[in-house]
Protein backbone atom coordinates (compact mmCIF):
# COMPACT_ATOMS: atom_id res chain seq x y z
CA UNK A 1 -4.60 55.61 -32.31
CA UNK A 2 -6.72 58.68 -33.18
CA UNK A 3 -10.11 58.26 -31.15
CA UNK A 4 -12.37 58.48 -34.18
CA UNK A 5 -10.60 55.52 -35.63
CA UNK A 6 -10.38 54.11 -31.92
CA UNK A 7 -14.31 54.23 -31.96
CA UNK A 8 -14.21 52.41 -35.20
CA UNK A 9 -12.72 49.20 -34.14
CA UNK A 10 -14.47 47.11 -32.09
CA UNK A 11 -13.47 46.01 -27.94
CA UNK A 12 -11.82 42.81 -28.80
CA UNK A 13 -12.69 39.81 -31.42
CA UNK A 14 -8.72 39.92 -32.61
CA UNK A 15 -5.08 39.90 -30.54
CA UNK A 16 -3.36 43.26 -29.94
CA UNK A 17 -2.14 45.57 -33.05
CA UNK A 18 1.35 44.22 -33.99
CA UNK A 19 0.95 40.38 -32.80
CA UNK A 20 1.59 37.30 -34.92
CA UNK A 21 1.29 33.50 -34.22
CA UNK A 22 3.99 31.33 -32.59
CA UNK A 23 3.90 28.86 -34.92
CA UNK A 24 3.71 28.55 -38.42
CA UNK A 25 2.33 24.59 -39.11
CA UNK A 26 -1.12 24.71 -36.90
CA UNK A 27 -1.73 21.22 -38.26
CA UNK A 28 1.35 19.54 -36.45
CA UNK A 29 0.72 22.25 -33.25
CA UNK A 30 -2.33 20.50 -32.64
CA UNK A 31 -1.57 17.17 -33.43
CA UNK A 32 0.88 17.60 -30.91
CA UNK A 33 -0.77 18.80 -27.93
CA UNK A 34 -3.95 16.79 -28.26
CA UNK A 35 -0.93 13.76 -28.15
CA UNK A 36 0.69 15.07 -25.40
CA UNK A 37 -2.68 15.35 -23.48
CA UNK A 38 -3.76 11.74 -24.91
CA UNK A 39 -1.03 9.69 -23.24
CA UNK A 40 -1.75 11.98 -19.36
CA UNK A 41 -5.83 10.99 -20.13
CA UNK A 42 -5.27 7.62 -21.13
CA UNK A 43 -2.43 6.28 -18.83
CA UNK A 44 -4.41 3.84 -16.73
CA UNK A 45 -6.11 2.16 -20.08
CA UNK A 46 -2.06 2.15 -21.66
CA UNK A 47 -0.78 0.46 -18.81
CA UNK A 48 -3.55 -2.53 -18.65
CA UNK A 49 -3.78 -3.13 -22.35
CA UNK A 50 0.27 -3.35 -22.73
CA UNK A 51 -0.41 -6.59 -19.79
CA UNK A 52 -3.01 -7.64 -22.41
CA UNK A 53 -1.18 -7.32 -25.61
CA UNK A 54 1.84 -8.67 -24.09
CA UNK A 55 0.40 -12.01 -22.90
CA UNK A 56 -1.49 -12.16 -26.17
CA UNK A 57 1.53 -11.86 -28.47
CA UNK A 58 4.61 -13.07 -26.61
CA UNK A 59 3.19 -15.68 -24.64
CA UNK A 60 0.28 -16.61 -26.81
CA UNK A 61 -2.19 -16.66 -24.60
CA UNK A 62 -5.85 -16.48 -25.14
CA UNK A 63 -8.94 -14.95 -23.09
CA UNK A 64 -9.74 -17.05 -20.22
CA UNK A 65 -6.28 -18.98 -19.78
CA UNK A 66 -4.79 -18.04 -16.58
CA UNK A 67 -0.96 -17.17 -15.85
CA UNK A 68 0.31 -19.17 -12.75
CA UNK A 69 3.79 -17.64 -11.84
CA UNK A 70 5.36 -21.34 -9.98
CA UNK A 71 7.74 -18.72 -8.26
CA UNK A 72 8.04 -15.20 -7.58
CA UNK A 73 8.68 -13.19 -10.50
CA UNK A 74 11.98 -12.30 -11.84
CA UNK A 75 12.91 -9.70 -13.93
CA UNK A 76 11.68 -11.12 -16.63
CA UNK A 77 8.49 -9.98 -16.27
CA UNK A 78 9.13 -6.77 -17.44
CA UNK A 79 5.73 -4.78 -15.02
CA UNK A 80 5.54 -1.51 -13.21
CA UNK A 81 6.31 -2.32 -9.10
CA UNK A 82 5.90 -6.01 -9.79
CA UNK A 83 6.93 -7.42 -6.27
CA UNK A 84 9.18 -10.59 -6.04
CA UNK A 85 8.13 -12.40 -2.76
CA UNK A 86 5.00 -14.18 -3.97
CA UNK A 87 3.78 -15.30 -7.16
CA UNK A 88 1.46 -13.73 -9.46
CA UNK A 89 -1.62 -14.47 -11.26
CA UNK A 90 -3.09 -13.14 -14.05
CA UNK A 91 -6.17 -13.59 -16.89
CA UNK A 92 -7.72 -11.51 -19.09
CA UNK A 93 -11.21 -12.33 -20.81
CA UNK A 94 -13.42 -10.45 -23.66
CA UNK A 95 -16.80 -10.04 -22.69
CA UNK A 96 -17.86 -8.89 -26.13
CA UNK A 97 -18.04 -12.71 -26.48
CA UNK A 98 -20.43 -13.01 -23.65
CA UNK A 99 -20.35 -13.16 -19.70
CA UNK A 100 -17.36 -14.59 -18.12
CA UNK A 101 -17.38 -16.67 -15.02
CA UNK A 102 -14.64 -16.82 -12.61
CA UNK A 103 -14.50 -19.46 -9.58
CA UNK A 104 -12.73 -18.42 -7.01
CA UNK A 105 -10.78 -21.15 -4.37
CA UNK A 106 -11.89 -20.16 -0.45
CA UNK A 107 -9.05 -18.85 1.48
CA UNK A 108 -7.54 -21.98 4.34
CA UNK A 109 -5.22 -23.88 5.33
CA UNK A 110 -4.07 -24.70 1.92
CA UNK A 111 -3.56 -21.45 0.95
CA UNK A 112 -5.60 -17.88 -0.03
CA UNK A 113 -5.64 -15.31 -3.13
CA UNK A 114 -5.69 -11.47 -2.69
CA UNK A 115 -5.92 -9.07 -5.61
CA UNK A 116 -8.46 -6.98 -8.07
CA UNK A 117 -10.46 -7.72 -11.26
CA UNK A 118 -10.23 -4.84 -12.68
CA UNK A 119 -11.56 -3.07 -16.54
CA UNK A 120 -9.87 -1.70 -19.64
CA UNK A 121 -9.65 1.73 -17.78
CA UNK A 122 -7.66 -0.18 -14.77
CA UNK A 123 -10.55 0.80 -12.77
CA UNK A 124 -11.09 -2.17 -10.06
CA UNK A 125 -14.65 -3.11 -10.46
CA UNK A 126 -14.00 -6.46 -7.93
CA UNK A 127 -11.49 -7.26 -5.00
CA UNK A 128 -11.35 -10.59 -4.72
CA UNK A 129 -10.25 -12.18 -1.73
CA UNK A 130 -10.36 -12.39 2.13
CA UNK A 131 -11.03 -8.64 1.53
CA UNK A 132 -12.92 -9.09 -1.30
CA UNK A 133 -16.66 -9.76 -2.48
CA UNK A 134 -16.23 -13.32 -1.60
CA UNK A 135 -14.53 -12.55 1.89
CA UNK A 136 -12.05 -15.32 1.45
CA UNK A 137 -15.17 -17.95 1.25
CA UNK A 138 -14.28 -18.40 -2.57
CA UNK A 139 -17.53 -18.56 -4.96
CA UNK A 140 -18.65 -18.00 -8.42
CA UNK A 141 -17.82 -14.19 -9.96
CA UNK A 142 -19.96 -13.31 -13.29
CA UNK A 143 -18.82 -10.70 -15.24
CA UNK A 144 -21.49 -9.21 -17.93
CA UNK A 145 -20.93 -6.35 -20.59
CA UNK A 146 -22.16 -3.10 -20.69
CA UNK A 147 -25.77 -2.91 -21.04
CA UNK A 148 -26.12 -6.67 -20.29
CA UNK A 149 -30.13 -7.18 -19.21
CA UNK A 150 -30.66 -10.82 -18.76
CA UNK A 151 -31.19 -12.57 -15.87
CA UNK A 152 -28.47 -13.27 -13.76
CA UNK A 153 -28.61 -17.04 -13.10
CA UNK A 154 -28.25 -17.86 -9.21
CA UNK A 155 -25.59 -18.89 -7.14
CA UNK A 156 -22.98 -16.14 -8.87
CA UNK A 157 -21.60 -12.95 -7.82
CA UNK A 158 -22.45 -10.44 -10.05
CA UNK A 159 -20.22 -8.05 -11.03
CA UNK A 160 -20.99 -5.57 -14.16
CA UNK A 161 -18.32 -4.54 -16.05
CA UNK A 162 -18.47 -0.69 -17.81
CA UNK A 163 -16.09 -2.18 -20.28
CA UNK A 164 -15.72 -5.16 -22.31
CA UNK A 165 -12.03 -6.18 -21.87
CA UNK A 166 -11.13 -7.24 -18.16
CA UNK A 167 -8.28 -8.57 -16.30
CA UNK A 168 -7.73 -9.64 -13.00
CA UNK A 169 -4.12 -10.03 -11.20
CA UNK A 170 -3.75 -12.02 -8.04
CA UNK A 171 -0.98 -13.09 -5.38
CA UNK A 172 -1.07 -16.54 -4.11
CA UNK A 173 -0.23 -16.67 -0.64
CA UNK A 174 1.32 -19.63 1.04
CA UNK A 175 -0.87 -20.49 4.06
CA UNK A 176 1.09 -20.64 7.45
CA UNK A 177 3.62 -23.60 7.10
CA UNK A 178 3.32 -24.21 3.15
CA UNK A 179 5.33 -23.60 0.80
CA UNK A 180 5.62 -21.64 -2.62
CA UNK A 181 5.04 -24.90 -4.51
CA UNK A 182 1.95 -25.10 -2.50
CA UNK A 183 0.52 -21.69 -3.48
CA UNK A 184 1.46 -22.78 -6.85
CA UNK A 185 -0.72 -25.93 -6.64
CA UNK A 186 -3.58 -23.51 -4.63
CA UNK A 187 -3.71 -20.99 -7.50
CA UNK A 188 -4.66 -23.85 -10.06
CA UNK A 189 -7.81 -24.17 -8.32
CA UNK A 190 -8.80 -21.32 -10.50
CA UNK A 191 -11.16 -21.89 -13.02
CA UNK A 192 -12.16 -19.28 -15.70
CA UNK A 193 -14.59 -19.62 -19.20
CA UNK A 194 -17.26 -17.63 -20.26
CA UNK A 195 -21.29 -18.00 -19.33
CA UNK A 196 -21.67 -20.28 -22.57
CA UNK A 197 -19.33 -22.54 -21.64
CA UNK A 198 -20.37 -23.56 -17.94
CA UNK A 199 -22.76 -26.31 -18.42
CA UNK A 200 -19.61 -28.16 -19.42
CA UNK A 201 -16.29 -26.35 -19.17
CA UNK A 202 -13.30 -26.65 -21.51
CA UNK A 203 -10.47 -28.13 -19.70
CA UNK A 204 -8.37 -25.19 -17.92
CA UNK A 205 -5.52 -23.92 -19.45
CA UNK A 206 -2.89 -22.67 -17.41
CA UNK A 207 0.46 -21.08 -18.45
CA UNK A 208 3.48 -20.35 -16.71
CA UNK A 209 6.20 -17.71 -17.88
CA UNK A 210 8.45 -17.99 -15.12
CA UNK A 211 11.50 -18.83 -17.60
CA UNK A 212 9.81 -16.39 -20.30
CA UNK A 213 10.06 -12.59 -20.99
CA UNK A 214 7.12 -10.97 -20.30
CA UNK A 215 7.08 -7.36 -21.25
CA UNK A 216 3.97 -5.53 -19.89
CA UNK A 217 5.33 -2.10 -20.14
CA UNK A 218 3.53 1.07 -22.11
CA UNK A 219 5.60 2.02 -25.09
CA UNK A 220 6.83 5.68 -25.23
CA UNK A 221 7.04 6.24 -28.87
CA UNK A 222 4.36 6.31 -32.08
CA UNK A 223 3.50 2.19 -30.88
CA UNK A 224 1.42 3.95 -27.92
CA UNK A 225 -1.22 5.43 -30.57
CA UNK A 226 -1.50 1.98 -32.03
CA UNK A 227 -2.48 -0.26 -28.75
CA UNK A 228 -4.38 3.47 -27.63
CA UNK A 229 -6.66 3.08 -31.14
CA UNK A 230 -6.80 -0.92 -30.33
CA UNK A 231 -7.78 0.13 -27.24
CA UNK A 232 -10.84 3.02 -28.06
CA UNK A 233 -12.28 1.29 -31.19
CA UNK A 234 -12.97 -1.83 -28.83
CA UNK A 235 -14.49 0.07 -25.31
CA UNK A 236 -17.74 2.22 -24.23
CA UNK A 237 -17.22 5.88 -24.62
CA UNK A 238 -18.11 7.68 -21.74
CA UNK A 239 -19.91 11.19 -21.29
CA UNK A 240 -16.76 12.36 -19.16
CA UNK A 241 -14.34 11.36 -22.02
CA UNK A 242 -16.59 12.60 -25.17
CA UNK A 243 -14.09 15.58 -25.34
CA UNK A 244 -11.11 13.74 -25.46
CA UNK A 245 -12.03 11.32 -28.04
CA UNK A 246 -13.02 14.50 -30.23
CA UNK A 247 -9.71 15.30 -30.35
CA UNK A 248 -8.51 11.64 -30.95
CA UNK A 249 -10.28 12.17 -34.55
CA UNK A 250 -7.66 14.53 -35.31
CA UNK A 251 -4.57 11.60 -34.54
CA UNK A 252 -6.39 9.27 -36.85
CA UNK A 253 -8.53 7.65 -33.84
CA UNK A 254 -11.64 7.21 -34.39
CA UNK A 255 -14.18 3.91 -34.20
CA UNK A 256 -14.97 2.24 -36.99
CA UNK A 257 -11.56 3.29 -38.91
CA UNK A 258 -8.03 2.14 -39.17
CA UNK A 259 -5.11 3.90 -37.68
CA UNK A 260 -2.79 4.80 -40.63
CA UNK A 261 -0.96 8.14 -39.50
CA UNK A 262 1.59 9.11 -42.26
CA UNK A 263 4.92 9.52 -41.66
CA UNK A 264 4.52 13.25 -40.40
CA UNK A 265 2.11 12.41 -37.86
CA UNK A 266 4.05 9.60 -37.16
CA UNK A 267 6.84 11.58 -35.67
CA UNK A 268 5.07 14.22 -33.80
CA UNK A 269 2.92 11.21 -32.33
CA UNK A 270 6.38 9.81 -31.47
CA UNK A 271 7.58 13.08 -30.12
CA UNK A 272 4.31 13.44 -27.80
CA UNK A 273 4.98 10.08 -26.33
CA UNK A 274 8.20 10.91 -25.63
CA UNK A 275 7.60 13.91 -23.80
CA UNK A 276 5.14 13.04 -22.08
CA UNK A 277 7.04 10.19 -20.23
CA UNK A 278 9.98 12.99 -19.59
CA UNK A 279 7.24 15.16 -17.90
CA UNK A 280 6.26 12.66 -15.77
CA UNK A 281 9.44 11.68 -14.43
CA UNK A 282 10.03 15.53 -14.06
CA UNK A 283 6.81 15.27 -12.12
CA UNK A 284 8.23 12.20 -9.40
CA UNK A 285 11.49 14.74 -9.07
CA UNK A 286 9.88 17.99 -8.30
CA UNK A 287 6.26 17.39 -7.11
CA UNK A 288 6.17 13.73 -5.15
CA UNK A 289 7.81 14.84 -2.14
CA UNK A 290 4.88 16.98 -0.85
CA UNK A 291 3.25 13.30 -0.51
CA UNK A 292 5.98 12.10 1.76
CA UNK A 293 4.77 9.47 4.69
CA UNK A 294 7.13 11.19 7.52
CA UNK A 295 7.20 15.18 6.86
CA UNK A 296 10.99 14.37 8.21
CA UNK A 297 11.97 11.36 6.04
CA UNK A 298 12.34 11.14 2.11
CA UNK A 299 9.46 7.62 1.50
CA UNK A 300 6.12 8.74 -0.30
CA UNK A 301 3.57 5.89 -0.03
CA UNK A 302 3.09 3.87 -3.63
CA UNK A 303 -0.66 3.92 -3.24
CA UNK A 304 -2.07 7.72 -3.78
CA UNK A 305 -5.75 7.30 -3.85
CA UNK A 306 -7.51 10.47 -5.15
CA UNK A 307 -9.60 12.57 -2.29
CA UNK A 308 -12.31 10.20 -2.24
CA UNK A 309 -10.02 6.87 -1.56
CA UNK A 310 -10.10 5.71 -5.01
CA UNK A 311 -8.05 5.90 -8.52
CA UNK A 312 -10.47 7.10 -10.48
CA UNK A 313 -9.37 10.86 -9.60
CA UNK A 314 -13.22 11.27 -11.37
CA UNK A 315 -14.42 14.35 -8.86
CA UNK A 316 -18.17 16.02 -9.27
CA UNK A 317 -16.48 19.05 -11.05
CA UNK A 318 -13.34 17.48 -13.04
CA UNK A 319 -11.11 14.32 -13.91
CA UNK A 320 -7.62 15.13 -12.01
CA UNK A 321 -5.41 13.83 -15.35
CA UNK A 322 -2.03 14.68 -13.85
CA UNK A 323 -2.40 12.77 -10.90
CA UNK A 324 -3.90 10.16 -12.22
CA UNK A 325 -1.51 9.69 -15.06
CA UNK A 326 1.54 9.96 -12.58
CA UNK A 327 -0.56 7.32 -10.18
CA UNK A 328 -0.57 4.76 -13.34
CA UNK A 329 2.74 5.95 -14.07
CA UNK A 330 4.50 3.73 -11.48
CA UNK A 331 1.84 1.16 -9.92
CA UNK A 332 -1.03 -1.20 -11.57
CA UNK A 333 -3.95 -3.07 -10.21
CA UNK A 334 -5.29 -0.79 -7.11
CA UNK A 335 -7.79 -1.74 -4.62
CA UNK A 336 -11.56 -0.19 -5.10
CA UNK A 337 -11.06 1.83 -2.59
CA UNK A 338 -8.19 2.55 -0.27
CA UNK A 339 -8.39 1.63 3.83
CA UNK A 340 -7.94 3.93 5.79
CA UNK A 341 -5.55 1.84 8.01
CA UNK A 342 -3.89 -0.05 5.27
CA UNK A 343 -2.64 -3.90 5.86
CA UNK A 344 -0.01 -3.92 3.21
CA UNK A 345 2.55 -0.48 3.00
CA UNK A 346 4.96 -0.04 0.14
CA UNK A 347 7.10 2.57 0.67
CA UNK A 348 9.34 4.39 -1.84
CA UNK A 349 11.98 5.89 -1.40
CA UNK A 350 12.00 9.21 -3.81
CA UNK A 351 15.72 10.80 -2.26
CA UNK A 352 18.89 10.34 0.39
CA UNK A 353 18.83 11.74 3.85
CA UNK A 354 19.53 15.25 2.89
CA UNK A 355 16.56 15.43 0.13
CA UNK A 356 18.70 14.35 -2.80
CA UNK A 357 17.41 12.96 -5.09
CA UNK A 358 19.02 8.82 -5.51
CA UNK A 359 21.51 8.74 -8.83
CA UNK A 360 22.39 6.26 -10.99
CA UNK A 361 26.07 4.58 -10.75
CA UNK A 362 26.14 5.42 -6.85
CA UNK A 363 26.26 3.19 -4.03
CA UNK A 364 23.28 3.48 -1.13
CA UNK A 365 22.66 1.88 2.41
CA UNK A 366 19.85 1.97 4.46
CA UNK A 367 19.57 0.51 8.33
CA UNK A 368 16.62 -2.23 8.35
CA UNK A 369 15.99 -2.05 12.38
CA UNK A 370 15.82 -5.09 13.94
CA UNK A 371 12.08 -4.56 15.10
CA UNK A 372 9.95 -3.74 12.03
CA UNK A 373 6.78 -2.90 12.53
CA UNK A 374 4.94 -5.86 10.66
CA UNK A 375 3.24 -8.90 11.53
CA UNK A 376 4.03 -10.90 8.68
CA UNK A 377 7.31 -9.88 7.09
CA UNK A 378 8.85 -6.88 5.56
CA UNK A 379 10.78 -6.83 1.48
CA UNK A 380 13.03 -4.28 0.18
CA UNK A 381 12.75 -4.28 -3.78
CA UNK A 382 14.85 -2.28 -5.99
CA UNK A 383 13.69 -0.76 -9.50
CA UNK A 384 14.79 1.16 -12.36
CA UNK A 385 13.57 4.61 -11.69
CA UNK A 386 13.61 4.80 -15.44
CA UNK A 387 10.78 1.91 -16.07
CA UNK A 388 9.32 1.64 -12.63
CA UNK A 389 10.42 -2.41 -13.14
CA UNK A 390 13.36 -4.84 -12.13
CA UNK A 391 17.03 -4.29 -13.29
CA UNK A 392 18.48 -6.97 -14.78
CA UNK A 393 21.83 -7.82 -13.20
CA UNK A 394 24.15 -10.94 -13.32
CA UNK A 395 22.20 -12.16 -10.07
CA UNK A 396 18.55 -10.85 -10.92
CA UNK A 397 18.41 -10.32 -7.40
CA UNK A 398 15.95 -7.57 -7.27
CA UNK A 399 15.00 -8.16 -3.66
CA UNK A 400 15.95 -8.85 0.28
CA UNK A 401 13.50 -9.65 2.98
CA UNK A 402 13.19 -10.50 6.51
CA UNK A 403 13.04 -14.05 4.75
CA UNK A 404 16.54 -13.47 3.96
CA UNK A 405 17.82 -12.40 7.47
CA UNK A 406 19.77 -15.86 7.77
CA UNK A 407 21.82 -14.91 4.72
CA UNK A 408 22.79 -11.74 6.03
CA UNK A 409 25.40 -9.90 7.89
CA UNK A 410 23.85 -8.82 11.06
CA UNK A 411 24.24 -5.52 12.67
CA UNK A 412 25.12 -5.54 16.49
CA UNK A 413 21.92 -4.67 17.41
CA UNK A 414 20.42 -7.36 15.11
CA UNK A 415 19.35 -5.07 12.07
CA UNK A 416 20.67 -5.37 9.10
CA UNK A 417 22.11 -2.89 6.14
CA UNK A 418 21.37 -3.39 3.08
CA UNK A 419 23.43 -1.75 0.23
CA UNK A 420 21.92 -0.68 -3.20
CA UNK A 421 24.11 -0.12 -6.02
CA UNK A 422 26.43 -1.13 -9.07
CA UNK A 423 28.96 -2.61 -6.70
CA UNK A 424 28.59 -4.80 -3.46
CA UNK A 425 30.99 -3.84 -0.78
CA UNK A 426 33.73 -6.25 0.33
CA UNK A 427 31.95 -8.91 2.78
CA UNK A 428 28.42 -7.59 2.66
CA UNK A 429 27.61 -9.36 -1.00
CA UNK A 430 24.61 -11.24 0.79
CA UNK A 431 23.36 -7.92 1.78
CA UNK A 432 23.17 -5.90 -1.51
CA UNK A 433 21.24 -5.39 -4.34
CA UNK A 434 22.45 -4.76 -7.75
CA UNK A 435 21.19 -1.80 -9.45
CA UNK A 436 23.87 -2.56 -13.08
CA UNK A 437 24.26 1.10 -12.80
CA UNK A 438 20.44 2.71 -13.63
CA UNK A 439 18.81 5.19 -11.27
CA UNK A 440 17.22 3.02 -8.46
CA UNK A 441 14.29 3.65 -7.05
CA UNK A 442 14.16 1.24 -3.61
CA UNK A 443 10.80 0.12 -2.37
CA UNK A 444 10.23 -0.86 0.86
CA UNK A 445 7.17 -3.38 1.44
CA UNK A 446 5.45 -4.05 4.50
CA UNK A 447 3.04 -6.65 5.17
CA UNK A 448 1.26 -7.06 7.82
CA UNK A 449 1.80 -3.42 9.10
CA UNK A 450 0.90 -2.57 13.00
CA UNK A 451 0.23 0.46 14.50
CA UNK A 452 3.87 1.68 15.05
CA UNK A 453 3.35 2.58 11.05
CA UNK A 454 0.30 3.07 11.15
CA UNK A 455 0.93 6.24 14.08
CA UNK A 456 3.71 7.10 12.84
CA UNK A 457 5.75 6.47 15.78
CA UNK A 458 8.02 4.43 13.96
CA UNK A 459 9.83 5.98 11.10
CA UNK A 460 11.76 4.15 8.70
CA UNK A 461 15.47 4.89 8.24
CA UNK A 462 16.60 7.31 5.02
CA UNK A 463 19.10 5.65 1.92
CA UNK A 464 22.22 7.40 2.54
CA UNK A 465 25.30 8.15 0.18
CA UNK A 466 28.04 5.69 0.70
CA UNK A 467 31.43 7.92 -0.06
């Protein structure tokens, strides 16, 4: 270019001479990537509000009944790295409609609860629990809603909730020398009705899917935008996610309005969703292993609390989305805050031996050493890498366990193998688990864990290939 007309243009304000756009329809461009970006910011809500909707429409429950599992949970209940050795527990309440209270059973000889109350972000506002507020003494929780200002009546543990849908889950452990039936009976101390209500209760309504399908898990398609609209009509905005809900407006989100996308949007919703969840098992393939527990083995720990020991990945300078979305991804219902000697370990493991990453329609083994290093007892679980839940099979076995170690065919130093695939080999049926031919992703779960783990001095044997 000549200078004089050089001097006539100014330094910048418009791309280079010669360039032209990418794309041609801006209006589906964005749509797109402000849907692609919505499912990676809003995985944690997704994942508890799919529990919600679930219970609400295929088991017709209603806010304050509780789920009592009678036994551990089979693959019917369809949840992300569900475990199968004791039963669940689960509510959910709506504190739109007021304060909820929760009484809580104290932890004995008949039998203790351990897990989280947590918000419609998934963000545990309350362990409950031996290692909870109550400290295994039991007591009164009281949930208010934001901006709740009245008095707080006494004798209640006060938790404030950011958001107005909650939902706790809970394991009911058998005390030393009970039995499941027993937990069972334990967990139906539980009592839960809103603030209104407690002068004199309604009768407790308790509900047990054991023999029901219970499908908790996020859709990947255009049904995502519908429970994620059902989902930010109801809850607070907050400051740090003003900029996302911005963009929601251009999806058809936005408070106060239906959600009626046409048929266009529909699709490129649909396509977002879809991509998304392909990115994120993309991300478990390529980027998980620089999380592994041993630098020299192929297990990467299920719990991956952000820097601070938490899940909010919320830092003073940024919201970590990608790890945060791939932490929701494949677990639910974390602690507050994660110890720094953990009791409980679930390990999972991500590839073979040589770093390869575990296929679908092969057969695996791994060596369970006699000595594990638990106190209390240690559960392999198997899962569809696919859903991050249990395969069904002929057997629904999904699990083996030191519990099982009577079943088994013993090793001659008095481990066991246990074999994961689509096939049992000949005389080692007790020891398998079926995987129906999907991509398994085994998870081994310790309980109890002593410092062996904990140090590191004892390192878990890797899957290996069975040719």
């Amino acid at each position: 270019m000549p200078a004089a007309t050089a001097d006539r243009e100014p330094l910048g304000g418009q791309p280079p001479p010669g360039s032209k756009p990418s794309v041609t329809d801006f209006d589906a461009q964005i749509k797109y990537h402000r849907a692609f970006e919505a499912v990676l910011w809003n995985m944690p809500a997704i994942a508890i509000y799919s529990f919600r909707r679930a219970a609400f429409d295929t088991l017709k429950l209603k806010d304050n009944d509780i789920i009592v599992y009678s036994a551990p949970a089979t693959p019917k209940l369809e949840a992300i790295t569900a475990n199968a050795t004791t039963p669940y527990i689960s509510s959910f309440t709506d504190l739109r409609k007021g304060p909820a209270v929760l009484d809580v059973p104290a932890a004995g000889p008949d039998g203790s609860l351990y897990g989280q109350v947590v918000d419609a972000w998934q963000f545990t506002i309350a362990d409950v629990g031996p290692a909870g507020l109550d400290q295994g003494k039991g007591g009164r929780y009281l949930f208010t809603p934001p901006g709740y200002k009245e008095a707080i009546p006494p004798g209640f543990i006060h938790v404030p909730s950011p958001n107005y849908r909650i939902a706790f889950a809970f394991r009911s452990v058998p005390a030393p020398g009970k039995t499941a039936a027993d937990a069972y009976t334990y967990a139906q101390r539980l009592r839960m009705h809103y603030l209104s209500e407690d002068k004199n209760p309604p009768k407790q309504r308790f509900i047990d899917p054991i023999n029901e399908r219970y499908p908790t898990l996020p859709f990947y398609d255009e049904r995502h935008f519908e429970d994620m609209h059902d989902i930010m009509t109801v809850e607070p905005v907050h400051e740090q996610d003003k900029v996302m809900m911005g963009m929601l407006v251009s999806l058809g989100i936005e408070k106060g309005k239906p959600f009626n996308p046409d048929e266009k949007t529909k699709g490129i919703l649909k396509q977002a969703a879809i991509d998304a969840w392909y990115y994120l098992q993309y991300w478990y393939d390529t980027q998980v292993f620089k999380k592994a527990f041993w630098p020299d083995r192929h297990y990467v720990a299920l719990l991956q609390a952000d820097a601070n020991k938490r899940f909010t990945f919320v830092y003073d300078d940024r919201i970590d989305l990608i790890e945060r979305a791939a932490e929701y991804f494949w677990c639910t219902y974390m602690p507050k805050v994660l110890a720094d000697v953990p009791a409980t370990q679930y390990l999972m493991a991500v590839a073979d031996k040589n770093g390869k990453l575990l296929e679908a329609g092969k057969l695996y083994k791994v060596d369970v050493p006699k000595d594990m290093p638990v106190k209390q007892f240690w559960a392999l679980t198997v899962y569809d890498r696919a859903t991050f839940s249990f395969i069904y099979t002929d057997s629904n076995r999904t699990t083996l366990s030191s519990y099982d170690m009577d079943k088994m065919k013993k090793n001659a130093d008095g481990g066991v193998t246990i074999y994961v695939g689509p096939k049992a080999p000949a005389g080692f049926e007790e020891n398998w688990i079926p995987t129906r031919g999907k991509r398994p992703l085994p998870a081994m779960r310790l309980y109890g864990v002593t410092d062996a783990l904990n140090n590191q001095s004892f390192k878990m044997p890797d899957f290996e290939e069975v040719v």
